[in-house]
N, C-alpha and C. Protein backbone atom coordinates (compact mmCIF):
# COMPACT_ATOMS: atom_id res chain seq x y z
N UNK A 1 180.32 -72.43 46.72
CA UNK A 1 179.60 -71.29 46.18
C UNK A 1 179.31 -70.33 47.33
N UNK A 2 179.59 -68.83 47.26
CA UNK A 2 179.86 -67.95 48.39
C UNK A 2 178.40 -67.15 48.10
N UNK A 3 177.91 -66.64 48.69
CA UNK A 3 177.05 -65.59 48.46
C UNK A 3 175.65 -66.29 50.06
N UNK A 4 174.81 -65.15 49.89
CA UNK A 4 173.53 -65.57 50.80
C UNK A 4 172.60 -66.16 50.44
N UNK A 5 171.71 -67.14 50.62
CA UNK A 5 170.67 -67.55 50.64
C UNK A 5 169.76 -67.48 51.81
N UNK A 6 169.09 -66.68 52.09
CA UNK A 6 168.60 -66.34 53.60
C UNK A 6 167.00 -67.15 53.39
N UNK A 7 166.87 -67.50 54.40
CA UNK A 7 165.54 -68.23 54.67
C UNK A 7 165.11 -67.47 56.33
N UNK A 8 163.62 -66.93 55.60
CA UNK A 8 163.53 -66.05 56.68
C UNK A 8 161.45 -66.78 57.28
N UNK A 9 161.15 -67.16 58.55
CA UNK A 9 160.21 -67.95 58.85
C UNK A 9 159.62 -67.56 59.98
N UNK A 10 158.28 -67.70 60.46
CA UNK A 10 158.04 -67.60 61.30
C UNK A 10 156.32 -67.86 61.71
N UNK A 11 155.49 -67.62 62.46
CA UNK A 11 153.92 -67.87 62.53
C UNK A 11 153.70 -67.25 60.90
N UNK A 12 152.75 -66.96 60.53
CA UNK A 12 151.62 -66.35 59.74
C UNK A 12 151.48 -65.13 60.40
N UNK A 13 151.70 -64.09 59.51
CA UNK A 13 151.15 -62.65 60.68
C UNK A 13 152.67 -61.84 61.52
N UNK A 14 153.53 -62.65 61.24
CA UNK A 14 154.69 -62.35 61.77
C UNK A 14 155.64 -61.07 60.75
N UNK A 15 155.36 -61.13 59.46
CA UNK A 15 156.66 -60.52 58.64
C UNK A 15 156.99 -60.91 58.24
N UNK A 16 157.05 -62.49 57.64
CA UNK A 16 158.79 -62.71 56.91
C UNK A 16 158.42 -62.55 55.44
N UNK A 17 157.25 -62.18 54.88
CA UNK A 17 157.03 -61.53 53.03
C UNK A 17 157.42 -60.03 53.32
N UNK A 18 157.24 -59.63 54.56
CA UNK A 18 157.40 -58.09 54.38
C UNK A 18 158.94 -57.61 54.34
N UNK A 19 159.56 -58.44 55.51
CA UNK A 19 161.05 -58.71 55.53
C UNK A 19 161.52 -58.85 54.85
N UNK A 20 161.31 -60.19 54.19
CA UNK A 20 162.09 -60.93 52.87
C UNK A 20 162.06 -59.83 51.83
N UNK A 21 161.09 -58.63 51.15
CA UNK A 21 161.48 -58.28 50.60
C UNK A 21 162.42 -57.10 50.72
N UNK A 22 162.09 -56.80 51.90
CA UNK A 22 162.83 -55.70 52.43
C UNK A 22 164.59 -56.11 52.48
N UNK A 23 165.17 -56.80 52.79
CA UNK A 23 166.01 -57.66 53.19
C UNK A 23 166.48 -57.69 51.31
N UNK A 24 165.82 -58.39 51.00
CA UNK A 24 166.47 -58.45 49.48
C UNK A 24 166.72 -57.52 48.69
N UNK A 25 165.90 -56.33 48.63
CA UNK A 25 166.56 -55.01 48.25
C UNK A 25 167.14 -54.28 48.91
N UNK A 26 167.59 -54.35 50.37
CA UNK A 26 168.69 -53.93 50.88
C UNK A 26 169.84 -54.80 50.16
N UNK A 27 169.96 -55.99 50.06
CA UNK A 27 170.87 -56.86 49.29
C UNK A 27 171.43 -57.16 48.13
N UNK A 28 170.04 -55.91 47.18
CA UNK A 28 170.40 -55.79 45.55
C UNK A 28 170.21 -57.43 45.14
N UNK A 29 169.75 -58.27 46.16
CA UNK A 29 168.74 -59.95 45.37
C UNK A 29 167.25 -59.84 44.78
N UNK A 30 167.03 -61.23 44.89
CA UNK A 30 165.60 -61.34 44.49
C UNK A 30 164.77 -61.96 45.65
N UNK A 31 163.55 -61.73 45.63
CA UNK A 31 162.93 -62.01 47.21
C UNK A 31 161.41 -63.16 46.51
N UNK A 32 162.46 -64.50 47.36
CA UNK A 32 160.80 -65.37 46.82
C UNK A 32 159.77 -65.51 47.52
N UNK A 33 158.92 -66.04 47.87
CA UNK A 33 158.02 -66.64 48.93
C UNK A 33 157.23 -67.48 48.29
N UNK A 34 157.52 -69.05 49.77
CA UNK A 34 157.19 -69.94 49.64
C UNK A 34 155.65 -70.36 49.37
N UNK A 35 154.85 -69.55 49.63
CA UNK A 35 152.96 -69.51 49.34
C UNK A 35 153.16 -69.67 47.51
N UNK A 36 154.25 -68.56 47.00
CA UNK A 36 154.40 -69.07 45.63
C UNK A 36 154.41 -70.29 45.08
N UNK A 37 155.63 -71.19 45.41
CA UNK A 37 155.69 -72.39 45.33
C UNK A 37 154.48 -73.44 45.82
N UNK A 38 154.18 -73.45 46.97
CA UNK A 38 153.11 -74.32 47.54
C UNK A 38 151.91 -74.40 47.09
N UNK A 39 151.27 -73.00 47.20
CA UNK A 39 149.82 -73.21 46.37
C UNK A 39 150.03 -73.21 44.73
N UNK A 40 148.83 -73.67 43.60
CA UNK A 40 148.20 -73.20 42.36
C UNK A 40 148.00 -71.58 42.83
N UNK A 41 148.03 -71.08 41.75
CA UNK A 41 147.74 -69.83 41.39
C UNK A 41 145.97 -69.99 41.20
N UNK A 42 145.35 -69.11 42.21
CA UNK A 42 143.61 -69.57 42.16
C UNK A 42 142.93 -68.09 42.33
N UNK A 43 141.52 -68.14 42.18
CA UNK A 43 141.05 -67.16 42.88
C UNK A 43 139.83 -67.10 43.01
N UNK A 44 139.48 -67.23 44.34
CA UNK A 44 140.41 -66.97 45.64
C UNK A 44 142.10 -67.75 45.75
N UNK A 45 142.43 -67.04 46.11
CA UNK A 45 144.30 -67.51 46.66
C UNK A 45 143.92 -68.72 47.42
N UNK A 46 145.04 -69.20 47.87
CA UNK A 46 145.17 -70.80 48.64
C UNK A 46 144.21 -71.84 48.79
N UNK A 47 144.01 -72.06 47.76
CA UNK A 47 143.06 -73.34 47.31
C UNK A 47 143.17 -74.71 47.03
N UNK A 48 144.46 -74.88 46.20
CA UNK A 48 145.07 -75.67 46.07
C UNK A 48 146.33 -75.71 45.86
N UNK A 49 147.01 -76.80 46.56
CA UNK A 49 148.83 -77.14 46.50
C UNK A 49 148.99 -78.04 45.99
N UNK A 50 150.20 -77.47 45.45
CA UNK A 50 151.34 -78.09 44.85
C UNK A 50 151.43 -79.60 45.36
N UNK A 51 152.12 -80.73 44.61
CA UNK A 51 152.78 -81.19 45.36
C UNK A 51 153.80 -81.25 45.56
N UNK A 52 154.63 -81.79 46.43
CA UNK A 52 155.89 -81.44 47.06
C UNK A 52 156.92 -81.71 45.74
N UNK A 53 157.33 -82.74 45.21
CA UNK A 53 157.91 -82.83 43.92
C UNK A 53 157.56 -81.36 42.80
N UNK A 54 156.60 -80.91 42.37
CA UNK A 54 156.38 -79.89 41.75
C UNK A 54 157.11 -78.92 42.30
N UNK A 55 156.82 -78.83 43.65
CA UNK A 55 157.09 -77.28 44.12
C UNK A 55 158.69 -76.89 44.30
N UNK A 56 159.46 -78.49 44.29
CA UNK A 56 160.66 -78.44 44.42
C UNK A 56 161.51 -78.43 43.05
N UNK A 57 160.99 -78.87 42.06
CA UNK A 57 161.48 -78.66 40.53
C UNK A 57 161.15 -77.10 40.26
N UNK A 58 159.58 -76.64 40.55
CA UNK A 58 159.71 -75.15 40.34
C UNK A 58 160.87 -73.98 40.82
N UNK A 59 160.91 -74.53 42.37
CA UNK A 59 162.15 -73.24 43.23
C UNK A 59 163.27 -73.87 42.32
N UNK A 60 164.05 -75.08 42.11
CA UNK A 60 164.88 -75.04 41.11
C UNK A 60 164.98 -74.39 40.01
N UNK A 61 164.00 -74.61 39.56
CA UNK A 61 164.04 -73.61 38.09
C UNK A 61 163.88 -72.12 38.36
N UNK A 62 163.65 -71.86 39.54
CA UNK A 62 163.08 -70.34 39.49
C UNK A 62 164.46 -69.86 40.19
N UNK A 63 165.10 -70.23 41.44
CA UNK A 63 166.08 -69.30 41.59
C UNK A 63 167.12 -70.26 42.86
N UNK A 64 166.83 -71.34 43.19
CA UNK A 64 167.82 -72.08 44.09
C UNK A 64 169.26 -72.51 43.70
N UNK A 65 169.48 -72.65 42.43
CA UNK A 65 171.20 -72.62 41.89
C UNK A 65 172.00 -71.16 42.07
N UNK A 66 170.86 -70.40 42.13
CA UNK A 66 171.43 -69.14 42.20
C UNK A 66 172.65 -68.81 43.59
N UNK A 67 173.37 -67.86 42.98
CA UNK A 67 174.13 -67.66 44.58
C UNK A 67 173.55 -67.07 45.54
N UNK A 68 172.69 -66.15 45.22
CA UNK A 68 171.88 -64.91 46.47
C UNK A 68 170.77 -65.24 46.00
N UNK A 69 169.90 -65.39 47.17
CA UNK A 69 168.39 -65.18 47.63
C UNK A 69 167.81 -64.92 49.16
N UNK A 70 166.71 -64.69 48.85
CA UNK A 70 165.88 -64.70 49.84
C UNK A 70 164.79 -65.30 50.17
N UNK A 71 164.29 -66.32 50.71
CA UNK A 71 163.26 -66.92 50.27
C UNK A 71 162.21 -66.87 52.04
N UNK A 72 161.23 -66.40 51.79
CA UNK A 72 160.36 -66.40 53.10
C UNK A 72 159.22 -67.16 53.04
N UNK A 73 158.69 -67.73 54.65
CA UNK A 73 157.63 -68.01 54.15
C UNK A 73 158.04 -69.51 55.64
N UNK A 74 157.47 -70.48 55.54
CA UNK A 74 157.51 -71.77 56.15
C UNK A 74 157.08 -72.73 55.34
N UNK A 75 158.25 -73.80 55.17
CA UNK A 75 158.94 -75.13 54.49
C UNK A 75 158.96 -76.09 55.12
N UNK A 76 159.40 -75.92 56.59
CA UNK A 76 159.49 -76.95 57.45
C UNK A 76 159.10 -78.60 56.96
N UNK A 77 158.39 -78.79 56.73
CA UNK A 77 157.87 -79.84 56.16
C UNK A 77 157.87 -80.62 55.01
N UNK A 78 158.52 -79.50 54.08
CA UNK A 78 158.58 -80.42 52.80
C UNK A 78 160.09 -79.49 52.52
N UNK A 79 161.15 -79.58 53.44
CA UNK A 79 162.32 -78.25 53.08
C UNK A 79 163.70 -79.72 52.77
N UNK A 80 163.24 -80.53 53.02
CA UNK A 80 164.14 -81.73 52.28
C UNK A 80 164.69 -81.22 50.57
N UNK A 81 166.57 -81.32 50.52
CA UNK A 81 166.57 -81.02 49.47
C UNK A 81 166.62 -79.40 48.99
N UNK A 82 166.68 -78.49 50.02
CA UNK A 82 166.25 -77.27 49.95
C UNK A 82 167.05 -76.67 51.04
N UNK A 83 166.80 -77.18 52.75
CA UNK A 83 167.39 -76.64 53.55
C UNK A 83 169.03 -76.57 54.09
N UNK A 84 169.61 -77.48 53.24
CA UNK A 84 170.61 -77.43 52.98
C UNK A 84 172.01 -76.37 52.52
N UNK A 85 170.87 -75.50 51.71
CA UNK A 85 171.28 -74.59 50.87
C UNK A 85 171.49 -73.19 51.67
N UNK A 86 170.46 -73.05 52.28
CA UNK A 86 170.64 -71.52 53.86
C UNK A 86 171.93 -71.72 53.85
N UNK A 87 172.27 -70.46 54.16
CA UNK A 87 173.67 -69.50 54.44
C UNK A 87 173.17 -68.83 55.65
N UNK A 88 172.05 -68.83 55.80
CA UNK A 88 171.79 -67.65 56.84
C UNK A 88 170.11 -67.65 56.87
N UNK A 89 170.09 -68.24 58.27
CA UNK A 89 167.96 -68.17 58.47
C UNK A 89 167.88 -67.34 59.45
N UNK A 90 167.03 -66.72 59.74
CA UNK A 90 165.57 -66.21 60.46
C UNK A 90 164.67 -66.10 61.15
N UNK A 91 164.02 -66.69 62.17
CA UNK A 91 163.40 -66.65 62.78
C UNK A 91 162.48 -65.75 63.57
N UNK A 92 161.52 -65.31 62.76
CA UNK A 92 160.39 -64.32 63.27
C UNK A 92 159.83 -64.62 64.47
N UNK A 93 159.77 -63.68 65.28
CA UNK A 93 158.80 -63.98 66.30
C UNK A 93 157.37 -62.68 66.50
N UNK A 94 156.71 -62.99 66.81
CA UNK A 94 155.50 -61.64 67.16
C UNK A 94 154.38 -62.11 68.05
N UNK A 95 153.94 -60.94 69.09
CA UNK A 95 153.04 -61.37 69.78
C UNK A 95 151.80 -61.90 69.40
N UNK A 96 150.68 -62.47 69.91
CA UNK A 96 149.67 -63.28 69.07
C UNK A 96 148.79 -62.78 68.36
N UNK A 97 148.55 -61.03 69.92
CA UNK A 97 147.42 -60.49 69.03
C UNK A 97 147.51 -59.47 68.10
N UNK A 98 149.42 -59.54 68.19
CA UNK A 98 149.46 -58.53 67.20
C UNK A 98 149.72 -59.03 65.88
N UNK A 99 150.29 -60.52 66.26
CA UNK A 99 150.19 -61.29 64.41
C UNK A 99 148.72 -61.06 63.90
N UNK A 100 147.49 -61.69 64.85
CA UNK A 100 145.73 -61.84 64.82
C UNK A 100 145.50 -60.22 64.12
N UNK A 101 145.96 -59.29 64.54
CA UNK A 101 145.37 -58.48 64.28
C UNK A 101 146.09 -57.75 62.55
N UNK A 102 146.97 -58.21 62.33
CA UNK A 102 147.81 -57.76 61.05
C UNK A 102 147.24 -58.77 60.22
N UNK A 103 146.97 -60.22 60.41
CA UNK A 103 145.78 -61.17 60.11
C UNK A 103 144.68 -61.21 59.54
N UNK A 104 143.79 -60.09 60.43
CA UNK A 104 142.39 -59.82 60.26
C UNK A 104 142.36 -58.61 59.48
N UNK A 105 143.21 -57.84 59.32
CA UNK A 105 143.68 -56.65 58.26
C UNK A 105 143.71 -57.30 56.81
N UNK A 106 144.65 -57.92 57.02
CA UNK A 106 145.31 -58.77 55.19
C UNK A 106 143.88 -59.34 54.97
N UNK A 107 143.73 -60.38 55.50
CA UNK A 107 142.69 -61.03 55.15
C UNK A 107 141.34 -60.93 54.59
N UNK A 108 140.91 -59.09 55.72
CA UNK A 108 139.60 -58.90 55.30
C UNK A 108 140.17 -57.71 53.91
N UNK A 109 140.98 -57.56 53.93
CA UNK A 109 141.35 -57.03 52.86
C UNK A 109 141.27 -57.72 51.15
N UNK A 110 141.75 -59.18 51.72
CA UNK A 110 141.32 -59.88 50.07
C UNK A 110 140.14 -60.39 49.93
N UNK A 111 139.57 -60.36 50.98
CA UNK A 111 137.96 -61.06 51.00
C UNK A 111 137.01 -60.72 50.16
N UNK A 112 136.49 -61.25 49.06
CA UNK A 112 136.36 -60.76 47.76
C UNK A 112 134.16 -61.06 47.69
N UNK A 113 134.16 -62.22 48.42
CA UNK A 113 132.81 -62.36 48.45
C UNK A 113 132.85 -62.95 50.00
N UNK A 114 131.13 -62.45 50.64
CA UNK A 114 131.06 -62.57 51.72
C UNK A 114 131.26 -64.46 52.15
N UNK A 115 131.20 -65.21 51.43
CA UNK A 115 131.17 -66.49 51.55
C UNK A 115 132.15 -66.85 51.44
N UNK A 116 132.96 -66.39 51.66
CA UNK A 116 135.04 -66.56 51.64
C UNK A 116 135.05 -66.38 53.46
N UNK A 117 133.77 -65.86 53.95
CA UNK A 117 134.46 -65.74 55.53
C UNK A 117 134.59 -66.72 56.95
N UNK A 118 134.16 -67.77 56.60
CA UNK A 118 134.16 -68.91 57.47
C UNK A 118 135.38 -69.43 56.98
N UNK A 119 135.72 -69.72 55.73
CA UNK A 119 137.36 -69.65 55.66
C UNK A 119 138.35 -68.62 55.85
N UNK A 120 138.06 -67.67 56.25
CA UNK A 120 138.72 -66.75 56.60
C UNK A 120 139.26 -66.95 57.94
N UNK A 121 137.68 -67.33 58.55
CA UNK A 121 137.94 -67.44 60.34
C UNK A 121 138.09 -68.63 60.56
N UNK A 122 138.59 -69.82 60.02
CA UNK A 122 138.75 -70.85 59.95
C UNK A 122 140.71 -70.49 60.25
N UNK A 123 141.13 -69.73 59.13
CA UNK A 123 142.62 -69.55 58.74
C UNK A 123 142.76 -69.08 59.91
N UNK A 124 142.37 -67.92 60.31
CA UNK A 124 142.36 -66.81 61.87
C UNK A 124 142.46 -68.03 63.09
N UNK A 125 141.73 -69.16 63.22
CA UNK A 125 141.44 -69.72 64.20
C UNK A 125 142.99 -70.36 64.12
N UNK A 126 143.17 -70.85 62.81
CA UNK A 126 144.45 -71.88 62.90
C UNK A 126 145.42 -71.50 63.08
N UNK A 127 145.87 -69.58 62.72
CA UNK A 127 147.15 -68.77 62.94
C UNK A 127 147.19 -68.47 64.39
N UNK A 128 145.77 -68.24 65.21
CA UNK A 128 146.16 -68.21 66.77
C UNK A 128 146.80 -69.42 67.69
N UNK A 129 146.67 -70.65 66.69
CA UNK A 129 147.11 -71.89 67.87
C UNK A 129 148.47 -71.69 67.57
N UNK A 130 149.37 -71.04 66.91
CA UNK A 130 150.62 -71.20 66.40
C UNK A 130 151.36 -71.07 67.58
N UNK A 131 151.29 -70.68 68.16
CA UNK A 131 152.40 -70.52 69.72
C UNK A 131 151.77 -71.93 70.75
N UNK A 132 150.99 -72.34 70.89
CA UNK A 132 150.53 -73.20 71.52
C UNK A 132 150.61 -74.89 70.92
N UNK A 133 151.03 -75.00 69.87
CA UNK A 133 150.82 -76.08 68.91
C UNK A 133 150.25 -77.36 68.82
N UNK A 134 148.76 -76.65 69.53
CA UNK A 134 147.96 -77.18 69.90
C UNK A 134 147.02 -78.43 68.08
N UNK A 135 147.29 -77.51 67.15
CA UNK A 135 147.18 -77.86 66.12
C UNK A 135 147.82 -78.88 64.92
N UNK A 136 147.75 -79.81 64.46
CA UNK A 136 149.08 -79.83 63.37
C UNK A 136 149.04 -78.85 62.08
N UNK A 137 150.44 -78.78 61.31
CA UNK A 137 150.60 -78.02 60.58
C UNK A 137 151.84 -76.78 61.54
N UNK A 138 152.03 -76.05 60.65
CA UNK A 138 152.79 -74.45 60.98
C UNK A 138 152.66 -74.77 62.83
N UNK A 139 153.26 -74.90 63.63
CA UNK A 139 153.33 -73.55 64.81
C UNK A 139 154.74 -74.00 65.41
N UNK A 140 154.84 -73.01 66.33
CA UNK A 140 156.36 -72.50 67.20
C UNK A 140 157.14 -73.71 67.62
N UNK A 141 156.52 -74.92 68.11
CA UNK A 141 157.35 -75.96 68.28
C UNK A 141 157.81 -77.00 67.51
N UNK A 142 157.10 -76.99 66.11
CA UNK A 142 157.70 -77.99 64.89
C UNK A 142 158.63 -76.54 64.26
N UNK A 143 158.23 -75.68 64.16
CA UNK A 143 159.68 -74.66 63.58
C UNK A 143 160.92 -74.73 64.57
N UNK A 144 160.81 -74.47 65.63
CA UNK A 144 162.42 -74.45 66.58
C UNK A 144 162.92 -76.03 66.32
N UNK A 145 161.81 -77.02 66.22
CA UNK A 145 162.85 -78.23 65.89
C UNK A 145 163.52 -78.34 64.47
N UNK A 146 162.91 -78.09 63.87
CA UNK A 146 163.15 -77.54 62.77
C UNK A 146 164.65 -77.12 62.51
N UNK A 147 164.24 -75.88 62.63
CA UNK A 147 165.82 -74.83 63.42
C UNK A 147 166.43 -75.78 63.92
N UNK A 148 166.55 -76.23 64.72
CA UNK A 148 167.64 -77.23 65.37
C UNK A 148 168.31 -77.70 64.21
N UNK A 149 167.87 -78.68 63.00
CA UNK A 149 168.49 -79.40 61.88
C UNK A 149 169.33 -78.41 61.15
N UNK A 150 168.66 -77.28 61.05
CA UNK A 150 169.83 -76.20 60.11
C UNK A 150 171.45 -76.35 60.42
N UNK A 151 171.98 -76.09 59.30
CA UNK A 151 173.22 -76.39 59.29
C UNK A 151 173.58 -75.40 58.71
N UNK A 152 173.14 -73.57 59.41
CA UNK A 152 173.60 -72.81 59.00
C UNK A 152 173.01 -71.37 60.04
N UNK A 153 173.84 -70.57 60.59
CA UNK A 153 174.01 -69.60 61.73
C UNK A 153 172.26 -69.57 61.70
N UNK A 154 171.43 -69.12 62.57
CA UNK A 154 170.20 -68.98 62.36
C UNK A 154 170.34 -67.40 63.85
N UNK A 155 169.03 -66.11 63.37
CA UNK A 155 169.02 -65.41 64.14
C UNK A 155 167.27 -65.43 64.58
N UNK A 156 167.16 -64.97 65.88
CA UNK A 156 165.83 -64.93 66.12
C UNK A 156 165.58 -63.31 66.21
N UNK A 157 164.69 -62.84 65.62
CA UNK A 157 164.52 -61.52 65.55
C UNK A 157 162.75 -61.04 65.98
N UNK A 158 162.32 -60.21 66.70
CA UNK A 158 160.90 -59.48 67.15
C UNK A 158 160.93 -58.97 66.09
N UNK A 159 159.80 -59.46 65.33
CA UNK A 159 159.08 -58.26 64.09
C UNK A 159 158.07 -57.60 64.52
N UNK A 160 157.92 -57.08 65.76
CA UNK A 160 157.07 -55.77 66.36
C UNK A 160 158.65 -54.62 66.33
N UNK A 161 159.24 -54.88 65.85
CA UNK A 161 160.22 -53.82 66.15
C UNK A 161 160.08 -53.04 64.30
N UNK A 162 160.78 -51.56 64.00
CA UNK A 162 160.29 -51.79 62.36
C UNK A 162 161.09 -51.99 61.50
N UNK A 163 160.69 -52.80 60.49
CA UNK A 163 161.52 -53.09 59.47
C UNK A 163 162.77 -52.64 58.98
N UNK A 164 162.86 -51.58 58.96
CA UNK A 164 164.34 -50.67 59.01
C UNK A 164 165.92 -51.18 59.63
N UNK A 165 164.87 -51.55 61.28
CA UNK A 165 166.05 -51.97 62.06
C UNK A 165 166.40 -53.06 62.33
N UNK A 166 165.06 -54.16 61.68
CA UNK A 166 165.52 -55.57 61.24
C UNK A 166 166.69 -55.89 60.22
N UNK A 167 166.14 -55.54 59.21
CA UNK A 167 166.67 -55.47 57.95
C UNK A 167 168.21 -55.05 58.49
N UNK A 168 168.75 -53.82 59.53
CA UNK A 168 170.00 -53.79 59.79
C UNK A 168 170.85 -54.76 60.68
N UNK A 169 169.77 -55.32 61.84
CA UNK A 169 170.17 -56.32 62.27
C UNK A 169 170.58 -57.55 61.77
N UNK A 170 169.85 -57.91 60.42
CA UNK A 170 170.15 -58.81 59.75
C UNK A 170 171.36 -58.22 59.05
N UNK A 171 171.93 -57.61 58.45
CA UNK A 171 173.04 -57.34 57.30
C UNK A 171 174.03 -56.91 58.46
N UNK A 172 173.85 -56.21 59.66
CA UNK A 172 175.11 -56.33 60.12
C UNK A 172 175.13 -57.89 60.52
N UNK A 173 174.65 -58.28 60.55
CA UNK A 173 175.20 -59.75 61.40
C UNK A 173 175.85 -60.42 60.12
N UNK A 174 174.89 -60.41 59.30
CA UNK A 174 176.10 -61.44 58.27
C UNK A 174 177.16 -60.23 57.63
N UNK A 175 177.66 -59.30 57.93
CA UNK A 175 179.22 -58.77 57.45
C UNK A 175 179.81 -58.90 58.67
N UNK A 176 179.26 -59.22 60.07
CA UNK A 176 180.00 -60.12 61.19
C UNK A 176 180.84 -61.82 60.50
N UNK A 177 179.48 -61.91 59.73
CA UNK A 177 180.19 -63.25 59.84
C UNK A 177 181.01 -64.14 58.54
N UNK A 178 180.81 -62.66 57.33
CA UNK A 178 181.64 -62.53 56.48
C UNK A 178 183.05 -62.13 56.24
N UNK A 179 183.08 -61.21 58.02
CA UNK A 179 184.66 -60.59 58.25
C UNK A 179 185.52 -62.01 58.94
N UNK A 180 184.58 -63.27 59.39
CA UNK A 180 185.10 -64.18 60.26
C UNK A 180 185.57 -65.22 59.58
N UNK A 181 184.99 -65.04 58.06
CA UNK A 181 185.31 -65.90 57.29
C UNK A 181 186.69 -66.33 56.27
């Protein structure tokens, strides 16, 4: 089966929902993200997850047989069964305080009652260890191992650069590697 499935990843704060969709309507696809799958639908947002069996019958049913997608977000951990399928991944990178600070934007942006903010700065605290992986969960050195297992071209791209010229970096590279094919 020919077509893209791009898996696009990186810290929290990095781009890859802003990408991914960008990326998919440059592509005329559909653009998922993995926060979809993982958490219940709550509100407040991210309250409770999925479990891993659920979340993997859902992306089935929702769009993984498909030939083209885009799916963003970080899997690492439960991408058994899934990572297989990449044609083409991603790798976001961004400086810390400029992920922290695109972070503290989104965030205080959904902050709906003042008693949502110790989890707020709880999330903030856990998206700064991401380069240091000082934490478990998400950061920079369980993703590159990660990356290592892929069994499919992977690019590392700066999302301080703007979207425009990602999005071209990405599509010329795969009609590089569609002319090779």
């Amino acid at each position: 089966m020919a077509g893209n499935r791009i898996h696009i990843f990186g810290a929290s704060g990095a781009g890859t929902t802003t990408l991914g969709r960008a990326l998919a309507s440059a592509l005329e696809t559909q653009h998922f993200d993995t926060d979809d799958f993982y958490w219940y639908p709550t509100d407040p947002p991210f309250r409770s997850k999925r479990p891993v069996p659920e979340r993997h019958a859902l992306m089935e049913q929702m769009f993984l047989p498909r030939r083209d997608w885009v799916l963003s977000g970080s899997l690492d951990s439960w991408s058994d069964g899934i990572d297989h399928r990449f044609t083409f991944a991603v790798f976001l990178t961004l400086q810390t305080e400029t992920r922290l600070r695109r972070l503290r934007a989104r965030e205080g942006w959904r902050l709906q009652n003042p008693s949502e903010r110790p989890g707020m700065e709880a999330f903030l605290s856990w998206a700064a260890a991401y380069d240091d992986a000082l934490l478990p969960g998400r950061n920079r050195a369980r993703h590159l191992a990660w990356a290592d297992t892929l069994d499919c071209p992977i690019m590392t791209l700066d999302s301080g650069r703007p979207i425009s010229l990602l999005v071209h970096d990405i599509t010329d590279t795969l009609d590089q590697l569609a002319a090779r094919a």
